[in-house]
PDB file of N, CA and C in Angstrom:
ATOM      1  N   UNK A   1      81.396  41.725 -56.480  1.00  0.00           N
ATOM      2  CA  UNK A   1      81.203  42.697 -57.557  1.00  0.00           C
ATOM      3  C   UNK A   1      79.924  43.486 -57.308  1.00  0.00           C
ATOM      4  N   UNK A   2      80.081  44.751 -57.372  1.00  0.00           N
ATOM      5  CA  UNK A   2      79.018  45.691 -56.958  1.00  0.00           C
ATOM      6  C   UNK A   2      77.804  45.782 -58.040  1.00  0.00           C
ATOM      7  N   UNK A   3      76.587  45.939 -58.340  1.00  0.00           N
ATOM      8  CA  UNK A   3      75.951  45.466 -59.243  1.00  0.00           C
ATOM      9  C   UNK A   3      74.964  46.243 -58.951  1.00  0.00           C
ATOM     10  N   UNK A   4      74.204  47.328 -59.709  1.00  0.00           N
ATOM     11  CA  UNK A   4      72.617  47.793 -59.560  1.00  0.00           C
ATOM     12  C   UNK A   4      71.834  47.797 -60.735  1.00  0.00           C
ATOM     13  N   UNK A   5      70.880  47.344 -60.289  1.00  0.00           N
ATOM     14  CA  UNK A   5      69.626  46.743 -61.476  1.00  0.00           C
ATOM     15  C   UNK A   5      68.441  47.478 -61.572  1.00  0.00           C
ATOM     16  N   UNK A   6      68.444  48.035 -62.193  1.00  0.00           N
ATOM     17  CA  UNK A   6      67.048  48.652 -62.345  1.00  0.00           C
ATOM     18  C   UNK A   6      65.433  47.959 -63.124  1.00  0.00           C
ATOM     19  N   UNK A   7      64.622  48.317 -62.550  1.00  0.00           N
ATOM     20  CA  UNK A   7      63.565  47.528 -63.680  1.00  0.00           C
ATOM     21  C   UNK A   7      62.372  48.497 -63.416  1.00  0.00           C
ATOM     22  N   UNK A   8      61.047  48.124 -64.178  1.00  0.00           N
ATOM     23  CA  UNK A   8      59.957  48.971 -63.820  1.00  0.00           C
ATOM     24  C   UNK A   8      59.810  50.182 -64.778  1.00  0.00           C
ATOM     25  N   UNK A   9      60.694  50.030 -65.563  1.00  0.00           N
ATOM     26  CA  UNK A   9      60.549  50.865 -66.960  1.00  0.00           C
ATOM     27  C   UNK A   9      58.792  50.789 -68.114  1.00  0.00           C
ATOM     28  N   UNK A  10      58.938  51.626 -68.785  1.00  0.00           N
ATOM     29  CA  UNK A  10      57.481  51.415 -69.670  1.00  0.00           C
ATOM     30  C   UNK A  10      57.159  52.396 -70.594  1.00  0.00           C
ATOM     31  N   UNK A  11      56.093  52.139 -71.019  1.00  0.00           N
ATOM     32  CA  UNK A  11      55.353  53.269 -72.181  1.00  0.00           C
ATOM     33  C   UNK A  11      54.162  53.732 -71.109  1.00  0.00           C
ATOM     34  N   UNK A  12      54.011  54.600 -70.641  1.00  0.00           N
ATOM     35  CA  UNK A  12      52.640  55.015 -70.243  1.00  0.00           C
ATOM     36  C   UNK A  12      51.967  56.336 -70.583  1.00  0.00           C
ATOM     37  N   UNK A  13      50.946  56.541 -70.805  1.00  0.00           N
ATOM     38  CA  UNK A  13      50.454  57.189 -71.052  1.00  0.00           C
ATOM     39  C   UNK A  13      50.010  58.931 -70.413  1.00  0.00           C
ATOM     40  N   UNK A  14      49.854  59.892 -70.509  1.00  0.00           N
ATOM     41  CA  UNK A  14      50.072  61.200 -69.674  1.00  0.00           C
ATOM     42  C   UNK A  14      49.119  61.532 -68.138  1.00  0.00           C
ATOM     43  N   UNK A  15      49.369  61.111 -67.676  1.00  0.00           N
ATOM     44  CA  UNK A  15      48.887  61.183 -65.910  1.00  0.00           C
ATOM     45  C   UNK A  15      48.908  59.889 -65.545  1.00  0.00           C
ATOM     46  N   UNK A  16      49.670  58.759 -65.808  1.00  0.00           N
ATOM     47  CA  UNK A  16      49.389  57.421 -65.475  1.00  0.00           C
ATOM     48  C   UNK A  16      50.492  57.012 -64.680  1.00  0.00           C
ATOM     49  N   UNK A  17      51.019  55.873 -63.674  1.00  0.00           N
ATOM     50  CA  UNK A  17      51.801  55.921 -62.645  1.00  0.00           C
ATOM     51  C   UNK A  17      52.383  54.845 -63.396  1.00  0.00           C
ATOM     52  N   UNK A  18      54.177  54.980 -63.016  1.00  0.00           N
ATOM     53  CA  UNK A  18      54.868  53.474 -63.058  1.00  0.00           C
ATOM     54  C   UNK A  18      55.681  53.438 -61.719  1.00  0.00           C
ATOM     55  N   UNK A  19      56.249  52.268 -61.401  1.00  0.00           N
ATOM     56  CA  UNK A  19      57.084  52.586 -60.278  1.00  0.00           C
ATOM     57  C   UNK A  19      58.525  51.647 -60.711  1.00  0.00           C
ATOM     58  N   UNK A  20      59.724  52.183 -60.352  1.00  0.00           N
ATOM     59  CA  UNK A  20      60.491  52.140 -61.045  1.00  0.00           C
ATOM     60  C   UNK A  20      61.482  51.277 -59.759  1.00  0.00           C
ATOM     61  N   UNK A  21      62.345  49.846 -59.654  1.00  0.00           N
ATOM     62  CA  UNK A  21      63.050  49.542 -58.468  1.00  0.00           C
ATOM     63  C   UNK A  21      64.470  49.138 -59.351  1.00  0.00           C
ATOM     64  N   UNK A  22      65.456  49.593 -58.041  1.00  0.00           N
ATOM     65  CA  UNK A  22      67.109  48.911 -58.229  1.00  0.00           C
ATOM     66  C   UNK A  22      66.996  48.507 -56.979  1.00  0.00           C
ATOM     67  N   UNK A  23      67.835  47.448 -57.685  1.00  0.00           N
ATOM     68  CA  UNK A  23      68.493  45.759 -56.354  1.00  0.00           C
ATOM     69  C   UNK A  23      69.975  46.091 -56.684  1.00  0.00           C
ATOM     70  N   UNK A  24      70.637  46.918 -55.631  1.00  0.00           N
ATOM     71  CA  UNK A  24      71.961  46.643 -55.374  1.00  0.00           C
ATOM     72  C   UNK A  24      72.183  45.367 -55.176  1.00  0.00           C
ATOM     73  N   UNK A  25      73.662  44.574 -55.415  1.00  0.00           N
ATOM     74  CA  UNK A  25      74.092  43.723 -55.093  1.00  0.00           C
ATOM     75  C   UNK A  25      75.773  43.681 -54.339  1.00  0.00           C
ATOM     76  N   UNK A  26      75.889  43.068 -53.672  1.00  0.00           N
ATOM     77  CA  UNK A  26      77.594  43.042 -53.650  1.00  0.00           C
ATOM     78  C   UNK A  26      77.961  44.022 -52.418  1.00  0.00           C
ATOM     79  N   UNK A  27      77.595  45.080 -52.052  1.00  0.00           N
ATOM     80  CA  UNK A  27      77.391  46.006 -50.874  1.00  0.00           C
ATOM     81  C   UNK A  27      76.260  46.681 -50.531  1.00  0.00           C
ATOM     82  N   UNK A  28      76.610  47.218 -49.716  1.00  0.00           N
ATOM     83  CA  UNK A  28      74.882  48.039 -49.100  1.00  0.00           C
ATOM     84  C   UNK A  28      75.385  49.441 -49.139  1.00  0.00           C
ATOM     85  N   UNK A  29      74.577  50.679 -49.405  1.00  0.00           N
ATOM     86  CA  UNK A  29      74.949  51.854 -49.690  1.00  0.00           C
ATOM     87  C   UNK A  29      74.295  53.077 -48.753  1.00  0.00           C
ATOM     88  N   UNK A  30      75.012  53.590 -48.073  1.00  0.00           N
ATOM     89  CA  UNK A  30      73.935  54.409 -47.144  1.00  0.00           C
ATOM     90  C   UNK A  30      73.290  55.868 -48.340  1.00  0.00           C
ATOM     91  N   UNK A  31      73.934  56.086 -49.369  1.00  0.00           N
ATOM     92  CA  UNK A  31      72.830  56.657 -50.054  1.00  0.00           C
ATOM     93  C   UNK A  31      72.827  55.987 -51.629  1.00  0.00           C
ATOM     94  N   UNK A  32      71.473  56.524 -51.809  1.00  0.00           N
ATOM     95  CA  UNK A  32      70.664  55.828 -52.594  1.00  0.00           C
ATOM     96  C   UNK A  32      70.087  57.083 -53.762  1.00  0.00           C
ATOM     97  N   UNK A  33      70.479  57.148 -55.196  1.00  0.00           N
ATOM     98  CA  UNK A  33      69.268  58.218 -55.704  1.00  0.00           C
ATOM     99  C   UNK A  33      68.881  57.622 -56.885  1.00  0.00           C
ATOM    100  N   UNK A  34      68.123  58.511 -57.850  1.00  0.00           N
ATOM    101  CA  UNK A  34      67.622  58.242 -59.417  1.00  0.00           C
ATOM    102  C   UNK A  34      68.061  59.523 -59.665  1.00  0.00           C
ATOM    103  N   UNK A  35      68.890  59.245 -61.107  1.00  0.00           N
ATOM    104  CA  UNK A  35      68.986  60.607 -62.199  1.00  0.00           C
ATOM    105  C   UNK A  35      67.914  60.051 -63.144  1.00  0.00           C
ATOM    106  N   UNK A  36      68.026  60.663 -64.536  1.00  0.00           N
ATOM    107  CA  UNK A  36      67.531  61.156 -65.374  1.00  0.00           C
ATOM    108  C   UNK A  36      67.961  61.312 -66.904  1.00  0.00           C
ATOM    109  N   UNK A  37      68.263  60.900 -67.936  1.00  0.00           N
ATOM    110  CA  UNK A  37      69.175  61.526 -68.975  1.00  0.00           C
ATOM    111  C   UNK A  37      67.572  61.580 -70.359  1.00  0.00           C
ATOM    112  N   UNK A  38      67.012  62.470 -70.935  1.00  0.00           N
ATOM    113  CA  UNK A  38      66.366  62.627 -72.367  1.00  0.00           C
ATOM    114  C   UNK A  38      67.371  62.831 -73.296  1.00  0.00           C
ATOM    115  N   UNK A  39      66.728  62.389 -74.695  1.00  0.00           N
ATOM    116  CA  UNK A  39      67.622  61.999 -75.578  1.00  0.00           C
ATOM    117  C   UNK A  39      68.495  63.482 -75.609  1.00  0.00           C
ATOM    118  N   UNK A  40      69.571  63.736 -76.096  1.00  0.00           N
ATOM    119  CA  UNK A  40      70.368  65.079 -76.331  1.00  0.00           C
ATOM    120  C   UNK A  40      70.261  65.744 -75.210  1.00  0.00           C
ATOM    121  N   UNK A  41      70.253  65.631 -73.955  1.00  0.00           N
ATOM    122  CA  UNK A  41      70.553  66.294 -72.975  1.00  0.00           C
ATOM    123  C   UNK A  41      71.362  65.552 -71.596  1.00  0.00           C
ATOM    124  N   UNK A  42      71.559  66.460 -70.886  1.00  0.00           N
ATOM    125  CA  UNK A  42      72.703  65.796 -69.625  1.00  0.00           C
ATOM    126  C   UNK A  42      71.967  65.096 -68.763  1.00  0.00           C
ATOM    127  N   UNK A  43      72.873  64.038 -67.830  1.00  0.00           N
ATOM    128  CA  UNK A  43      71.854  63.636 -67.028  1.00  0.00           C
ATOM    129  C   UNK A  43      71.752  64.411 -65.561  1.00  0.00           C
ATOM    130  N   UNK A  44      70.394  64.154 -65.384  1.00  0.00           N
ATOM    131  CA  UNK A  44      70.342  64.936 -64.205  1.00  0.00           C
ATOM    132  C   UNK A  44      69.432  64.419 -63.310  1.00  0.00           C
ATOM    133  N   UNK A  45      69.132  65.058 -61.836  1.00  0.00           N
ATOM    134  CA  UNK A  45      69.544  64.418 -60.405  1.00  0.00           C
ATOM    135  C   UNK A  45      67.765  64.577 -60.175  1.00  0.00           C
ATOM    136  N   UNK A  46      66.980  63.603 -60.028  1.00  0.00           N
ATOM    137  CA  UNK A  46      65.735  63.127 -59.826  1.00  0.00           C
ATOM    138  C   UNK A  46      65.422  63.308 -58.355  1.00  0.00           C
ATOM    139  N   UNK A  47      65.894  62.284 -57.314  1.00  0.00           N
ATOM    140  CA  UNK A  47      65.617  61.793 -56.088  1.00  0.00           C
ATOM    141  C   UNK A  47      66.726  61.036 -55.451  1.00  0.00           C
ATOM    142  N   UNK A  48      66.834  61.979 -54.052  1.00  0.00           N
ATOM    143  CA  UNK A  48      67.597  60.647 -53.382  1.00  0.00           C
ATOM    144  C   UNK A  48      66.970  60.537 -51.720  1.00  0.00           C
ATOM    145  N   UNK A  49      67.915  59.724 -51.216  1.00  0.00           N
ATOM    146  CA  UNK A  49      67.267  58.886 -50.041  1.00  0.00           C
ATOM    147  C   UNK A  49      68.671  58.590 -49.387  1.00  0.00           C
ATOM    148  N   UNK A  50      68.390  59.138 -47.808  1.00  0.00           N
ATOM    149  CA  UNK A  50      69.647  58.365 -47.050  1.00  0.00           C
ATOM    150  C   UNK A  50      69.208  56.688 -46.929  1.00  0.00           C
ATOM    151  N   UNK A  51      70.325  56.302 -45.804  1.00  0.00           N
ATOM    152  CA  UNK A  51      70.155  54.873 -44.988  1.00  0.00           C
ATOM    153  C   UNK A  51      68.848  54.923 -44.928  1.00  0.00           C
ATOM    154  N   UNK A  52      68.403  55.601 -43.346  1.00  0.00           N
ATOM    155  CA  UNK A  52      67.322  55.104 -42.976  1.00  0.00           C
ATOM    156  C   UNK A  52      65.922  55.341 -43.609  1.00  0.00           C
ATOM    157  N   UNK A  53      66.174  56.491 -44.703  1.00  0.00           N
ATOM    158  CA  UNK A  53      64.983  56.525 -45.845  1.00  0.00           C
ATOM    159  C   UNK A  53      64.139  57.585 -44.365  1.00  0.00           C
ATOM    160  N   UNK A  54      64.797  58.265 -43.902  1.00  0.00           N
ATOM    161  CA  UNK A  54      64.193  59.517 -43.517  1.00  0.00           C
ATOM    162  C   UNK A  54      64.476  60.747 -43.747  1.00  0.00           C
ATOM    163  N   UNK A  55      65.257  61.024 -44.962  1.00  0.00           N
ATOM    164  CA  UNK A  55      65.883  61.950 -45.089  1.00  0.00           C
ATOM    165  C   UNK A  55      65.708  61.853 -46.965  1.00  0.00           C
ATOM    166  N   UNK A  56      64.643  62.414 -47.556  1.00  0.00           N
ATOM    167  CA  UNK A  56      64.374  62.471 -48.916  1.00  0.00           C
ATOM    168  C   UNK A  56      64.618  63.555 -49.828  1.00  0.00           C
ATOM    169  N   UNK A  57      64.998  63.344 -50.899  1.00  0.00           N
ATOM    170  CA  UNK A  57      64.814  65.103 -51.806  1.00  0.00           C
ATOM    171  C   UNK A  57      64.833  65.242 -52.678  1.00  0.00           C
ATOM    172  N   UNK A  58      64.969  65.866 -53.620  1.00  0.00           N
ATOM    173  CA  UNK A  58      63.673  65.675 -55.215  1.00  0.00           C
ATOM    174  C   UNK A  58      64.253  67.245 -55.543  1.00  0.00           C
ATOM    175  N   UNK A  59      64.102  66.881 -57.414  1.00  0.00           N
ATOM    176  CA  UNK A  59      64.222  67.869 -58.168  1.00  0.00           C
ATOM    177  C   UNK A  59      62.990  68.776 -58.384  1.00  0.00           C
ATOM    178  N   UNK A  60      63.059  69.822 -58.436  1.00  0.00           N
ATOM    179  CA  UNK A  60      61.752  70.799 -58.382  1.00  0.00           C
ATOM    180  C   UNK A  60      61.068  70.436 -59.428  1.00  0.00           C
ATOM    181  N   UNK A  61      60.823  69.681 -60.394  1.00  0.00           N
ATOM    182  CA  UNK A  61      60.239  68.806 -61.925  1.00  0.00           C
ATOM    183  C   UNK A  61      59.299  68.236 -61.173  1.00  0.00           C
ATOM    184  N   UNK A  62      59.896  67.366 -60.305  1.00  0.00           N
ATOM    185  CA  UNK A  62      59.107  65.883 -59.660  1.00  0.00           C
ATOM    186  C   UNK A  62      58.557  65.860 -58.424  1.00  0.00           C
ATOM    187  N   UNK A  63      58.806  67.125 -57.375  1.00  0.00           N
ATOM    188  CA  UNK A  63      58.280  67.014 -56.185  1.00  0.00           C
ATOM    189  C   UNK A  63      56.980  67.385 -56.349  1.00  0.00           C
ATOM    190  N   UNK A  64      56.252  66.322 -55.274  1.00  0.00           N
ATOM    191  CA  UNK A  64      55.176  66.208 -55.533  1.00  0.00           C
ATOM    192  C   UNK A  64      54.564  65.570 -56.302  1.00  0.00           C
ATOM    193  N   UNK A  65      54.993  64.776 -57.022  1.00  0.00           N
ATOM    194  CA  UNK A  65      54.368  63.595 -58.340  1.00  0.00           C
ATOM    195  C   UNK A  65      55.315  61.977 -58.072  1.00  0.00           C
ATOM    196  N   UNK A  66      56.426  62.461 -57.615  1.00  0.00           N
ATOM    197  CA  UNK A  66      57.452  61.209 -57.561  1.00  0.00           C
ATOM    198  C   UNK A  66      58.030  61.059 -56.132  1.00  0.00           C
ATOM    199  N   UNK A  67      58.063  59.584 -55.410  1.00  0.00           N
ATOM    200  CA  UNK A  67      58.411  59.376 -54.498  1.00  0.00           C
ATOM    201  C   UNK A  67      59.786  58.569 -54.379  1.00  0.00           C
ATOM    202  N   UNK A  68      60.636  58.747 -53.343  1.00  0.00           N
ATOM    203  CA  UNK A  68      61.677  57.412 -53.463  1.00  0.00           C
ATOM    204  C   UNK A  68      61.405  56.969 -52.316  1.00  0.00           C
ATOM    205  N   UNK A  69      61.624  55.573 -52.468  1.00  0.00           N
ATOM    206  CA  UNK A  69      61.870  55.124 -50.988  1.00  0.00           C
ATOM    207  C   UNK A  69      62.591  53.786 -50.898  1.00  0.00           C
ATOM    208  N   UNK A  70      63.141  53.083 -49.974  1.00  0.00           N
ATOM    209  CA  UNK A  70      64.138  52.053 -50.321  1.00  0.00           C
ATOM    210  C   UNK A  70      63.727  50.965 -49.126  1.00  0.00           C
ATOM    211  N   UNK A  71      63.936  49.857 -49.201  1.00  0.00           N
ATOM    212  CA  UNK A  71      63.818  48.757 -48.667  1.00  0.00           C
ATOM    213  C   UNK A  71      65.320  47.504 -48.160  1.00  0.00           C
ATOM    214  N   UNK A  72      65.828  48.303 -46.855  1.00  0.00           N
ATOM    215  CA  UNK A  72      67.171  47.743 -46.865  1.00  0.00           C
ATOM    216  C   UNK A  72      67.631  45.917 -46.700  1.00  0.00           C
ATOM    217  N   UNK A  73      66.263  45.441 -46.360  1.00  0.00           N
ATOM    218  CA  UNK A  73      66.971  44.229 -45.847  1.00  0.00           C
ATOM    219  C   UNK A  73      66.817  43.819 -47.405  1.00  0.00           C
ATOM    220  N   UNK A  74      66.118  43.993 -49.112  1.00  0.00           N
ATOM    221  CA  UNK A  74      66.320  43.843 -49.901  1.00  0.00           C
ATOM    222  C   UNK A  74      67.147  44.649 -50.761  1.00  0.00           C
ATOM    223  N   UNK A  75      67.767  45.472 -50.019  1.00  0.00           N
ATOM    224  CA  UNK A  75      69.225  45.998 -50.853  1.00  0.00           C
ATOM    225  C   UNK A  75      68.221  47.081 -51.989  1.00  0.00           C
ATOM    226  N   UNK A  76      67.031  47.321 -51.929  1.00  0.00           N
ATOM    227  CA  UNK A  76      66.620  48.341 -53.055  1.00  0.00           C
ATOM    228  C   UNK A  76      65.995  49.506 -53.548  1.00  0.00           C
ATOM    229  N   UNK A  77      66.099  50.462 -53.521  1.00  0.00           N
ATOM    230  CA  UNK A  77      65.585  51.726 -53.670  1.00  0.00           C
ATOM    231  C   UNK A  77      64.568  51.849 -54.559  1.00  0.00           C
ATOM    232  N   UNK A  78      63.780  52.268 -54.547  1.00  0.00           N
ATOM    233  CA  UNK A  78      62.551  52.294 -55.493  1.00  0.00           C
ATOM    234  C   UNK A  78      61.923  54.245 -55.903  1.00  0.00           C
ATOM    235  N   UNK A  79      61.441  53.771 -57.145  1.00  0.00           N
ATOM    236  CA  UNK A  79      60.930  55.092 -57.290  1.00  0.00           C
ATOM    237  C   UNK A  79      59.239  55.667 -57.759  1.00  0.00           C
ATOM    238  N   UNK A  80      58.283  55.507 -56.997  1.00  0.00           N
ATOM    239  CA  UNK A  80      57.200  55.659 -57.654  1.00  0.00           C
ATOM    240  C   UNK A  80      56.661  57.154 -58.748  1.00  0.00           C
ATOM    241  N   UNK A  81      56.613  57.061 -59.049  1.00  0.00           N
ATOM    242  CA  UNK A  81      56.242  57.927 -60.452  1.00  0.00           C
ATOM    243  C   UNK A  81      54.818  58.206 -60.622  1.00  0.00           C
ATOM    244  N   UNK A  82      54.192  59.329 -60.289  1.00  0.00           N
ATOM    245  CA  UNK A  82      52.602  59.399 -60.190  1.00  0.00           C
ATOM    246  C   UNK A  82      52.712  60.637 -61.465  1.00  0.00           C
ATOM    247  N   UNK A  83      51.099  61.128 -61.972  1.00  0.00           N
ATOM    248  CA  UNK A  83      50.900  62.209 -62.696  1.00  0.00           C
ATOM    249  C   UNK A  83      52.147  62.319 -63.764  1.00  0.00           C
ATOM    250  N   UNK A  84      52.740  60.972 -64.761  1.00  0.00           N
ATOM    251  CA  UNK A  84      53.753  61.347 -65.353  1.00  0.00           C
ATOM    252  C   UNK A  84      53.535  61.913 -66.222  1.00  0.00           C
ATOM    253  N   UNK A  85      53.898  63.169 -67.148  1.00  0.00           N
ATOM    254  CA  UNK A  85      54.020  64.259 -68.550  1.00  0.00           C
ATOM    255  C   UNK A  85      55.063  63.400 -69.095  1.00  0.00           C
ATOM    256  N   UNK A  86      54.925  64.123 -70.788  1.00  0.00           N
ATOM    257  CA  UNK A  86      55.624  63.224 -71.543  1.00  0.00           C
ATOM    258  C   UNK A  86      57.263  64.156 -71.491  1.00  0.00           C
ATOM    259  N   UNK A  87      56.946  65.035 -70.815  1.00  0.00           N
ATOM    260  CA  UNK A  87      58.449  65.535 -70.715  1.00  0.00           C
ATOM    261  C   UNK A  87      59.197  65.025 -69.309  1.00  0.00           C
ATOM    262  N   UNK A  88      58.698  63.513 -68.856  1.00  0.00           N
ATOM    263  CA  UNK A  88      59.347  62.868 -68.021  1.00  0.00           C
ATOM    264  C   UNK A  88      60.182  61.809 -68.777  1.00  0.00           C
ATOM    265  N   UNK A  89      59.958  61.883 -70.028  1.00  0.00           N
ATOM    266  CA  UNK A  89      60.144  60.758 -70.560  1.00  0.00           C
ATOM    267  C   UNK A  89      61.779  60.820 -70.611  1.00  0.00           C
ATOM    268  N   UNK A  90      62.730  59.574 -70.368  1.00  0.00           N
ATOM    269  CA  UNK A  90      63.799  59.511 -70.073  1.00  0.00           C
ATOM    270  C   UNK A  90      64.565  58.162 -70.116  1.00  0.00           C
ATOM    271  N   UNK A  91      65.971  58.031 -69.834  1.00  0.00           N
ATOM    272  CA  UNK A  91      66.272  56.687 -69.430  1.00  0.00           C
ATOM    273  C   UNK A  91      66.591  57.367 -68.120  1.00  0.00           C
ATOM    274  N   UNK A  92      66.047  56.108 -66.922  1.00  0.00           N
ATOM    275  CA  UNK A  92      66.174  56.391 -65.746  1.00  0.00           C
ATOM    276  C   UNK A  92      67.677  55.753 -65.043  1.00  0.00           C
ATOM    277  N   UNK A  93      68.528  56.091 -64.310  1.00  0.00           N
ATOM    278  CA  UNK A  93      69.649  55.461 -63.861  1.00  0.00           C
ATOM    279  C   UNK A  93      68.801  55.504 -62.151  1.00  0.00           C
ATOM    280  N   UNK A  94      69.797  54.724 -61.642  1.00  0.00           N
ATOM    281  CA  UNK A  94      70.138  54.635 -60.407  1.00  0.00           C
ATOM    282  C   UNK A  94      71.338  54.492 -59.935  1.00  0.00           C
ATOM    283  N   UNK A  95      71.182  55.098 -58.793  1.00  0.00           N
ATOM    284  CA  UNK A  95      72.590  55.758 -58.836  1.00  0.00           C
ATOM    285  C   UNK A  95      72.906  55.592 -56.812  1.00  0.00           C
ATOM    286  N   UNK A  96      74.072  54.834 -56.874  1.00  0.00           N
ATOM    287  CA  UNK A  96      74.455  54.364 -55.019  1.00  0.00           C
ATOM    288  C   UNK A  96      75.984  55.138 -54.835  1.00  0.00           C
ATOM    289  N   UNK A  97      76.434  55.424 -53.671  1.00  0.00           N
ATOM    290  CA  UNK A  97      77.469  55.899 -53.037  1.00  0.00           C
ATOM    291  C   UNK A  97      77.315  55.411 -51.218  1.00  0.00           C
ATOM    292  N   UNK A  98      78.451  56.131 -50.932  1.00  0.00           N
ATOM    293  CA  UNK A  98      78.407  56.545 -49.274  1.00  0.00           C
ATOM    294  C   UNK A  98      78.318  57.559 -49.007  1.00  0.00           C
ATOM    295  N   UNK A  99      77.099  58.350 -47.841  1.00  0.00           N
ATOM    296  CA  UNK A  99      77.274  59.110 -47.551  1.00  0.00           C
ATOM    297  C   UNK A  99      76.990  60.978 -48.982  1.00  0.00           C
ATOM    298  N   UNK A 100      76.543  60.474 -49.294  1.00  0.00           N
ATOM    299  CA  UNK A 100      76.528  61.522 -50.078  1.00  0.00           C
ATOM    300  C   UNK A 100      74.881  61.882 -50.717  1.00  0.00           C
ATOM    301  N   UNK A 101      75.078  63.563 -50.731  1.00  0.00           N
ATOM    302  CA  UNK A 101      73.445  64.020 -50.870  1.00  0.00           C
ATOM    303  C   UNK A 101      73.979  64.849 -51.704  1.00  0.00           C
ATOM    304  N   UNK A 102      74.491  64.859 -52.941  1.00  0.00           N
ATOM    305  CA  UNK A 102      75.001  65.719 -54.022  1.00  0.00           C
ATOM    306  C   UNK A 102      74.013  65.298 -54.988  1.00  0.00           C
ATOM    307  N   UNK A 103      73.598  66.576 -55.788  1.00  0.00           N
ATOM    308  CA  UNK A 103      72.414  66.397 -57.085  1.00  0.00           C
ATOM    309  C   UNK A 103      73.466  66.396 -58.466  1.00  0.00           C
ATOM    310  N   UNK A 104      74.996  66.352 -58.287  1.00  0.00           N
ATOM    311  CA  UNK A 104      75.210  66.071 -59.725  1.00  0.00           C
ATOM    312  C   UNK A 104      75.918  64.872 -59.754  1.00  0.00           C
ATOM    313  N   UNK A 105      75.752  64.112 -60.423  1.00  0.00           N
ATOM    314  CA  UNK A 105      76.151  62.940 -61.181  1.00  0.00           C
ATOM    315  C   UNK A 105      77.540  62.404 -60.951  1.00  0.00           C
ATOM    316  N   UNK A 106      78.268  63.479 -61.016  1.00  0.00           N
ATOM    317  CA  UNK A 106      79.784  62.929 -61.293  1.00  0.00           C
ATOM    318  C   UNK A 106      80.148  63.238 -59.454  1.00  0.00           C
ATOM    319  N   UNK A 107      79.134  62.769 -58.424  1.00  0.00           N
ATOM    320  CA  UNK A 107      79.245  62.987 -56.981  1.00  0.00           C
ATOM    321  C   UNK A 107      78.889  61.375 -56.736  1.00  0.00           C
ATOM    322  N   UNK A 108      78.750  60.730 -57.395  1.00  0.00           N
ATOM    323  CA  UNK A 108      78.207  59.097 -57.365  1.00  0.00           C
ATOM    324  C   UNK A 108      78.737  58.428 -58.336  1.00  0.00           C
ATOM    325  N   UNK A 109      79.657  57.633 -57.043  1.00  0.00           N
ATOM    326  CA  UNK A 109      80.377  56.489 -58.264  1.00  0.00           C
ATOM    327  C   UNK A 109      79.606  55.245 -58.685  1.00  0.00           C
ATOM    328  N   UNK A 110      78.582  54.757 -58.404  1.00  0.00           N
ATOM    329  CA  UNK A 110      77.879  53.368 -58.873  1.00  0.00           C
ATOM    330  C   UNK A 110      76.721  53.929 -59.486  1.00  0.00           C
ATOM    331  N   UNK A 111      76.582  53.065 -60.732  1.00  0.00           N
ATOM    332  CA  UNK A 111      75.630  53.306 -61.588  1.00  0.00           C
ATOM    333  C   UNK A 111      75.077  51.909 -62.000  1.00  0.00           C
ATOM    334  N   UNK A 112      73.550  51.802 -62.043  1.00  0.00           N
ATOM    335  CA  UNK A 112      73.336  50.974 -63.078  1.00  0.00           C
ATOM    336  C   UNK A 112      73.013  51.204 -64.547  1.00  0.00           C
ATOM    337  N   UNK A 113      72.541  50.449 -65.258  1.00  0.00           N
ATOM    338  CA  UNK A 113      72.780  50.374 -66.678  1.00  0.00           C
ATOM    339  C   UNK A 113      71.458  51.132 -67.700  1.00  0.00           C
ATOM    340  N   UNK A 114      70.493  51.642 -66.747  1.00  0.00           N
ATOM    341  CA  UNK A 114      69.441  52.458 -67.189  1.00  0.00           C
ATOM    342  C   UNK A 114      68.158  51.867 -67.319  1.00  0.00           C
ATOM    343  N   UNK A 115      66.807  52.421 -67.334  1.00  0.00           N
ATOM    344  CA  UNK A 115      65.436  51.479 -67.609  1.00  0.00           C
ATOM    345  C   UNK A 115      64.734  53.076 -68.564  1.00  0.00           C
ATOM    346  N   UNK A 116      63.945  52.773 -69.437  1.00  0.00           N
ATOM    347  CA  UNK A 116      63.761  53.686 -70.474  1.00  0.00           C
ATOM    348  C   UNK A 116      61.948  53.754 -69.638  1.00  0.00           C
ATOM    349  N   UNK A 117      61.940  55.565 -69.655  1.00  0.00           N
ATOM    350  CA  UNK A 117      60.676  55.406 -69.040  1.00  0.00           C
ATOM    351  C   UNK A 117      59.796  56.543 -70.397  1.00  0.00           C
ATOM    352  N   UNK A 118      58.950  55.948 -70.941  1.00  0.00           N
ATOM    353  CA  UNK A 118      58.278  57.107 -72.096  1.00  0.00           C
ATOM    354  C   UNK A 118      57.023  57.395 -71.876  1.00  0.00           C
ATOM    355  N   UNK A 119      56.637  58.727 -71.747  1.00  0.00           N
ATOM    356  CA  UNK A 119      55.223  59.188 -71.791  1.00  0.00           C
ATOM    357  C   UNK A 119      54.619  59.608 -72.656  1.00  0.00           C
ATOM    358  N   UNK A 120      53.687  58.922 -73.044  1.00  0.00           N
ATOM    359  CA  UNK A 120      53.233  59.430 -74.380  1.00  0.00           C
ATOM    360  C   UNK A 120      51.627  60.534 -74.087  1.00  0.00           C
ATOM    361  N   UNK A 121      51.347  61.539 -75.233  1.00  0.00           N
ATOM    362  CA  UNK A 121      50.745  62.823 -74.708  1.00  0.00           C
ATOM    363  C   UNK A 121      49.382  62.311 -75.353  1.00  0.00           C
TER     364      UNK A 121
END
């Protein structure tokens, strides 16, 4: 059973860092990203990462403040979060497929279950 976990969620405060990790389970995924959903709005496409985690790319919001990067022999993609604004504030998904570098949502079939990230101003 395919399984992604997210954790590393929080309250932090406005320029303060969290870093955010999913532990696939059950298969290994050659791509890897993070969306995004704030309350009353759609979710949308943060960061992703091939296999070998040489191949990165980021929503124009976050480049430059947020990193991904993944760790394969532990199955997990991670997301560091630097300089966060409170208009980062979100539930964060993570989000696995094959092969795929698409920024919308309904381009990735595995999801995990969300980690709530809030910035307060």
């Amino acid at each position: 059973q395919v399984q992604l976990v997210e954790s590393g969620g929080g309250l932090v405060q406005a320029g303060g860092s969290l870093r955010l990790s999913c532990a696939a389970s059950g298969r290994t995924f050659s791509s890897m990203g993070w969306f995004r959903q704030a309350p009353g709005k759609e979710r949308v496409f943060v960061a992703g990462i091939n296999w070998r985690g040489d191949y990165t790319y980021y929503a124009d919001s976050v480049k430059g403040r947020f990193t991904i990067s993944r760790d394969n022999a532990k199955n997990t993609v991670y997301l560091q979060m630097n300089s966060l604004k409170p208009e980062d504030t979100a539930v964060y998904y993570c989000a696995a497929d094959t092969n795929t570098m698409m920024r919308t949502p309904g381009s990735w079939h595995y999801w995990g279950q969300g980690t709530q990230v809030t910035v307060s101003s």
